[in-house]
Protein backbone atom coordinates (compact mmCIF):
# COMPACT_ATOMS: atom_id res chain seq x y z
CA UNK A 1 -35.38 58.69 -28.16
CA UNK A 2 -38.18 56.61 -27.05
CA UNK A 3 -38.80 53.59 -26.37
CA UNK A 4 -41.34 51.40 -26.23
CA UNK A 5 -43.28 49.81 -23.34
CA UNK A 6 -42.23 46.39 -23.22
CA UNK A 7 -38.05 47.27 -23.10
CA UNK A 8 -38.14 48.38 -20.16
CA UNK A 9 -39.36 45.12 -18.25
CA UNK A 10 -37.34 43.22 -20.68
CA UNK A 11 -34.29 44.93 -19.81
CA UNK A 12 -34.98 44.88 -16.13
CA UNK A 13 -35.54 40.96 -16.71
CA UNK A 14 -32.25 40.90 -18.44
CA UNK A 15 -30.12 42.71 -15.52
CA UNK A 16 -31.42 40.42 -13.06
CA UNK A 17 -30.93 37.27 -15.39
CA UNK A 18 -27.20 38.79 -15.32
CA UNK A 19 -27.03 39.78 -11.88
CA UNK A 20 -27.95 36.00 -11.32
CA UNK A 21 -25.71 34.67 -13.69
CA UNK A 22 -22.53 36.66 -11.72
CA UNK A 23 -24.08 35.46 -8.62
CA UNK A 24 -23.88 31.99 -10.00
CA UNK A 25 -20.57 32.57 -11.06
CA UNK A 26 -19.51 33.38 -7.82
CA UNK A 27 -20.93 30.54 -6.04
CA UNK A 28 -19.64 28.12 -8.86
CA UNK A 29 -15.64 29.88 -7.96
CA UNK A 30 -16.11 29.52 -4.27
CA UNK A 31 -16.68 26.04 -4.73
CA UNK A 32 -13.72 25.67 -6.94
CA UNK A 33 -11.46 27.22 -4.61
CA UNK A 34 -13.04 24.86 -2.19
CA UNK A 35 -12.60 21.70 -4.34
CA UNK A 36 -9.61 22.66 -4.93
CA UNK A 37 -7.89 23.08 -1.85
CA UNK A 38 -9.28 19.20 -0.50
CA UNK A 39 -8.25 17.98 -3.66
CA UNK A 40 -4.17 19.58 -2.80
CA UNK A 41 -5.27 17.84 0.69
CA UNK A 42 -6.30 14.58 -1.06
CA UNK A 43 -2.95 14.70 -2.59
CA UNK A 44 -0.85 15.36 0.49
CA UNK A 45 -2.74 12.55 1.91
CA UNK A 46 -2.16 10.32 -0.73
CA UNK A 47 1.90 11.47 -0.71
CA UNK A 48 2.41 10.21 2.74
CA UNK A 49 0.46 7.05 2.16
CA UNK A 50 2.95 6.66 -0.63
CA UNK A 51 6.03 7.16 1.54
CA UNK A 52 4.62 5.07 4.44
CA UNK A 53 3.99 2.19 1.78
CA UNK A 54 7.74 2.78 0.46
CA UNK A 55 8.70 2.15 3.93
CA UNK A 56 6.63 -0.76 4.41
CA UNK A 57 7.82 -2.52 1.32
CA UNK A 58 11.74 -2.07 2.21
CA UNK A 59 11.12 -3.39 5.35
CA UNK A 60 9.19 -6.27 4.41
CA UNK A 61 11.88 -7.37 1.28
CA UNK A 62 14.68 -7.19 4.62
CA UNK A 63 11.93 -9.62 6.25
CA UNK A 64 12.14 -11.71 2.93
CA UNK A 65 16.16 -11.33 2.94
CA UNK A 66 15.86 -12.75 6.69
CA UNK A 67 13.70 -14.84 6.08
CA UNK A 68 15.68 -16.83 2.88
CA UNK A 69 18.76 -16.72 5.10
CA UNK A 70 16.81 -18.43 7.64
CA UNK A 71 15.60 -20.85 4.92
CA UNK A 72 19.08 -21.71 3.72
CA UNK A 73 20.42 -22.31 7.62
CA UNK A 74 17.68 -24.53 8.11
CA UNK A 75 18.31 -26.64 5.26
CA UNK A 76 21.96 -26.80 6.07
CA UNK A 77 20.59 -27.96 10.05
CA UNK A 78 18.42 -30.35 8.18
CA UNK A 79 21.27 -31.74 5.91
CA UNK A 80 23.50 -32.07 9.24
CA UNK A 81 20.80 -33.94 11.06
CA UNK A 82 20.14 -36.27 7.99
CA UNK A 83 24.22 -37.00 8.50
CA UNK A 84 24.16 -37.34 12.11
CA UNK A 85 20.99 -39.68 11.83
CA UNK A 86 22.80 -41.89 8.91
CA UNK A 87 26.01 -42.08 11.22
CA UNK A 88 23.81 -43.08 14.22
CA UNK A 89 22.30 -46.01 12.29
CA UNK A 90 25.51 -47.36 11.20
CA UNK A 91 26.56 -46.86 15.04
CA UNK A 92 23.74 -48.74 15.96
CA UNK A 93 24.59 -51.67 13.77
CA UNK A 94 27.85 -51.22 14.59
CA UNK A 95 27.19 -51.45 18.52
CA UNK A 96 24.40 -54.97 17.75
CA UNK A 97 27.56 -56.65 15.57
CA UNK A 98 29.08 -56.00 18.71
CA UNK A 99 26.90 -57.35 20.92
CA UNK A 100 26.45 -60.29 18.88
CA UNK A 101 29.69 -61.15 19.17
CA UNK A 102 30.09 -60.94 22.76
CA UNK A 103 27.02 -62.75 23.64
CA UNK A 104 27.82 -66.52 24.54
């Protein structure tokens, strides 16, 4: 069988268009391996950041929980004092009547 003179190049041409292509191919899995394995790293990353947050948040709501109890002690403090400063006035008008009455 023959063949004619411009095949053979052609075909030549062809194997080394496929040889590149594999080549190529190659290159293009290596770098999805690669990819791949930061992007499981990304993840892991991202996973502990998660957790750590997690953390973060329950300790800052038992900062809030503090934090309201604090509130509502204060207000009862500042309830007391408003008492203790009406009771002082009255003492205080109490002790001038007094006063008055003993002056000559």
């Amino acid at each position: 069988m023959s063949t004619s003179p411009g095949v053979e190049p052609r075909v030549r041409r062809l194997e080394n268009d496929v040889d590149g292509i594999y080549e190529l191919l190659g290159d293009l899995s290596t770098t999805q391996k690669r990819q791949s394995t930061r992007l499981a790293e990304i993840a892991d990353t991202q996973g502990e950041h998660t957790r750590i947050l997690g953390e973060h948040a329950r300790v800052l709501d038992e900062h809030t929980r503090i934090l309201d109890e604090h509130s509502r002690v204060l207000g009862e403090h500042s309830r007391v004092l408003d008492e203790h400063t009406r009771i002082l006035g009255e003492h205080g008008q109490k002790l001038d009547e007094i006063l008055g009455l003993l002056r000559p």
